[in-house]
Protein backbone atom coordinates (compact mmCIF):
# COMPACT_ATOMS: atom_id res chain seq x y z
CA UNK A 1 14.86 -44.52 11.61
CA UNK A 2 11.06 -45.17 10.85
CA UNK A 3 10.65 -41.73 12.05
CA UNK A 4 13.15 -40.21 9.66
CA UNK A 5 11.59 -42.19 6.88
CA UNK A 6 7.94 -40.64 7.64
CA UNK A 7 9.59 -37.07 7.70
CA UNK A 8 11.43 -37.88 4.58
CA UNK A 9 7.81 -39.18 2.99
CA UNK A 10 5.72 -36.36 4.24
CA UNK A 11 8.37 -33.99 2.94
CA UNK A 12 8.77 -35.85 -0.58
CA UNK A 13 4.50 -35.21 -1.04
CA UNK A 14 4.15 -32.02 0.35
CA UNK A 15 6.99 -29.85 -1.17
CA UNK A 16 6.18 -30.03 -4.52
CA UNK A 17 1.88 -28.62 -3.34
CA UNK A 18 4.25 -26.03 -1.86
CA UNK A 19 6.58 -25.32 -4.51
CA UNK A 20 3.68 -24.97 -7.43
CA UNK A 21 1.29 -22.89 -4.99
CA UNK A 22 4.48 -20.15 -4.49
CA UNK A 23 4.87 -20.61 -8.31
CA UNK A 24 0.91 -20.22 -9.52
CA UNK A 25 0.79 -16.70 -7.09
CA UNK A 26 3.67 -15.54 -7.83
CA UNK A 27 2.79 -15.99 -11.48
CA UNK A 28 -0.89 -13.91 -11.35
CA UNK A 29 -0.04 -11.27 -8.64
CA UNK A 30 1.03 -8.18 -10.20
CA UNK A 31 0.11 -4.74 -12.12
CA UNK A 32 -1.28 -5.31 -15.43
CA UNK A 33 -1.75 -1.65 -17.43
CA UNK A 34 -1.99 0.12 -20.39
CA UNK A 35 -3.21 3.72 -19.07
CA UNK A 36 -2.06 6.36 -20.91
CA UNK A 37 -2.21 10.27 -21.20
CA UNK A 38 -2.98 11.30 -24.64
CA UNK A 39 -1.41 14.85 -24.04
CA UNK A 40 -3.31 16.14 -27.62
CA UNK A 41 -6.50 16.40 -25.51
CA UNK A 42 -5.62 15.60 -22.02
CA UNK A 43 -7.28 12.50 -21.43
CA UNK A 44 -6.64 9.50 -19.48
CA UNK A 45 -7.49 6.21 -21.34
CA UNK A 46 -7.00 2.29 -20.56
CA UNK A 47 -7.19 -0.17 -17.81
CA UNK A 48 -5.33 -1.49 -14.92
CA UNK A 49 -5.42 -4.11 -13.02
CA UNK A 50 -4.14 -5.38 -9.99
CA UNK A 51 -3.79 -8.88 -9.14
CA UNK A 52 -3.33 -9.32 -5.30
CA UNK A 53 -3.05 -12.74 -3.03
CA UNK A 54 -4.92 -12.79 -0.21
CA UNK A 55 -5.52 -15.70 2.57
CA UNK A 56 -7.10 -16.52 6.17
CA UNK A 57 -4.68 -19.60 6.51
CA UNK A 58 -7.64 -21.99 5.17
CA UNK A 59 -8.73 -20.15 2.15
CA UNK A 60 -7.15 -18.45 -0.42
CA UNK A 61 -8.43 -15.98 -2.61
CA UNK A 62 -6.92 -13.44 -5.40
CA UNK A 63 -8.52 -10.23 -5.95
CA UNK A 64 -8.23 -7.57 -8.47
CA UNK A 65 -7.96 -3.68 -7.69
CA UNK A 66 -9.70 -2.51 -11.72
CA UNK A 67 -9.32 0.81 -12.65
CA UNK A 68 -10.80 2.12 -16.41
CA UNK A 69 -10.21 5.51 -17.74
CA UNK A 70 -12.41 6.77 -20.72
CA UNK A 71 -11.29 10.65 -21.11
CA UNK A 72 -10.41 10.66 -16.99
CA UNK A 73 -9.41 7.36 -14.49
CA UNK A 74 -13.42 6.19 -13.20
CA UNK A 75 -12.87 5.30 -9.40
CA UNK A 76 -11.16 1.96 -9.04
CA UNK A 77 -13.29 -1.11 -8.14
CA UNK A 78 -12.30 -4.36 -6.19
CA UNK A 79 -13.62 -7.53 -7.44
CA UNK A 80 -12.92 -11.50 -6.55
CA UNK A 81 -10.64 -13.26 -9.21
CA UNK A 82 -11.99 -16.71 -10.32
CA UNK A 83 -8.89 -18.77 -11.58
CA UNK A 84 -8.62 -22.00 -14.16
CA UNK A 85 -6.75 -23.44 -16.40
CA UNK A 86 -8.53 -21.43 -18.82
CA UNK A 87 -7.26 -18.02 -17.13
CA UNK A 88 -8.78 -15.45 -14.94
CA UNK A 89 -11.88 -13.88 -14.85
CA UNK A 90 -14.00 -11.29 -12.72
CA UNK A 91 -17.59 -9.31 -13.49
CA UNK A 92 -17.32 -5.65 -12.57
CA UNK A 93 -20.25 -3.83 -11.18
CA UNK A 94 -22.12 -2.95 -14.17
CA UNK A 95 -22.32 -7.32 -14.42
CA UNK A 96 -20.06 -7.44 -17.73
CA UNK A 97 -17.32 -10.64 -17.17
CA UNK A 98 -13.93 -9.77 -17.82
CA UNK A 99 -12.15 -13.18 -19.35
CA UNK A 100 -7.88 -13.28 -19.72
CA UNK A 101 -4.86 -14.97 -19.81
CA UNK A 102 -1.55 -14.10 -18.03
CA UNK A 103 2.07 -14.77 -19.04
CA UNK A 104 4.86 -13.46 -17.11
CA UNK A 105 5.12 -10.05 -19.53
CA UNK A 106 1.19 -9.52 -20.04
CA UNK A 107 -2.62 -10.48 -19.14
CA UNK A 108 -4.39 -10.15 -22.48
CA UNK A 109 -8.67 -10.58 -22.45
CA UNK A 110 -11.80 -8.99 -23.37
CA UNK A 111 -15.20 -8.39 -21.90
CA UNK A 112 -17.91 -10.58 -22.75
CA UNK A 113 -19.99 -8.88 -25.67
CA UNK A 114 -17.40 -7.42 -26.89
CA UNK A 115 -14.48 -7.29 -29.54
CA UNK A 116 -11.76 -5.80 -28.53
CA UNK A 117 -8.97 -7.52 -26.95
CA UNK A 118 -6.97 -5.92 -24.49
CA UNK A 119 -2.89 -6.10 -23.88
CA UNK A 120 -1.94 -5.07 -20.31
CA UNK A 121 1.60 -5.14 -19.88
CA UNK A 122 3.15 -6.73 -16.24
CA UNK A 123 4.57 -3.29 -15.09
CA UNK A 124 4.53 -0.21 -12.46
CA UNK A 125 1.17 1.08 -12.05
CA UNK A 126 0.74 4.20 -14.80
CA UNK A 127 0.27 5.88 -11.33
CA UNK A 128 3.92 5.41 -10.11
């Protein structure tokens, strides 16, 4: 009986750590996008972003696959995802920090030192 009690405990504390964790990834993985082909003068434009999951069993980590397109799609860049309560945020190679904020239709942020905001809608990469 004391041993079914224990289970029942240990079950009762660590279910809901395990229920939120499947929750919070499930909730930032995903493609965010809003590249488009402006067929007037053939040019790619926007971001995309990828939000992957990743984990050794210890530590886990989210990444972001970032591509931009300003006339044609740059080559894509992977980058760490720091995560608060704030939101997400990751500094691309040139050392600008991306800061945003994900629902479950859209991650919407800017670049430091600048002032436009971007949308990104949760959907199929523009690729697809």
């Amino acid at each position: 009986m004391k041993k079914q009690i224990s289970l029942f405990v240990f079950f009762l504390l660590f279910l809901p750590t395990v229920l939120l964790y499947s929750q919070q990834k499930e909730a930032l993985t995903g493609c965010y996008t809003n590249l488009e082909y402006l067929k007037e003068t053939g040019d790619v434009v926007g971001i995309e972003i990828t939000i992957v999951f990743s984990t050794d069993g210890t530590n886990n980590q989210y990444y972001a696959l970032v591509q931009e397109a300003h006339g044609k799609p740059n080559p894509p860049f992977l980058v760490k995802l720091e995560t608060s309560k704030e939101g997400i945020s990751f500094t691309n190679p040139a050392g600008k920090i991306f800061k945003g904020k994900i629902t479950k239709k859209e991650l919407t942020g800017k670049y430091d030192g600048t002032d436009e905001t971007l949308k990104l809608k949760r959907k199929k990469s523009y690729w697809q």
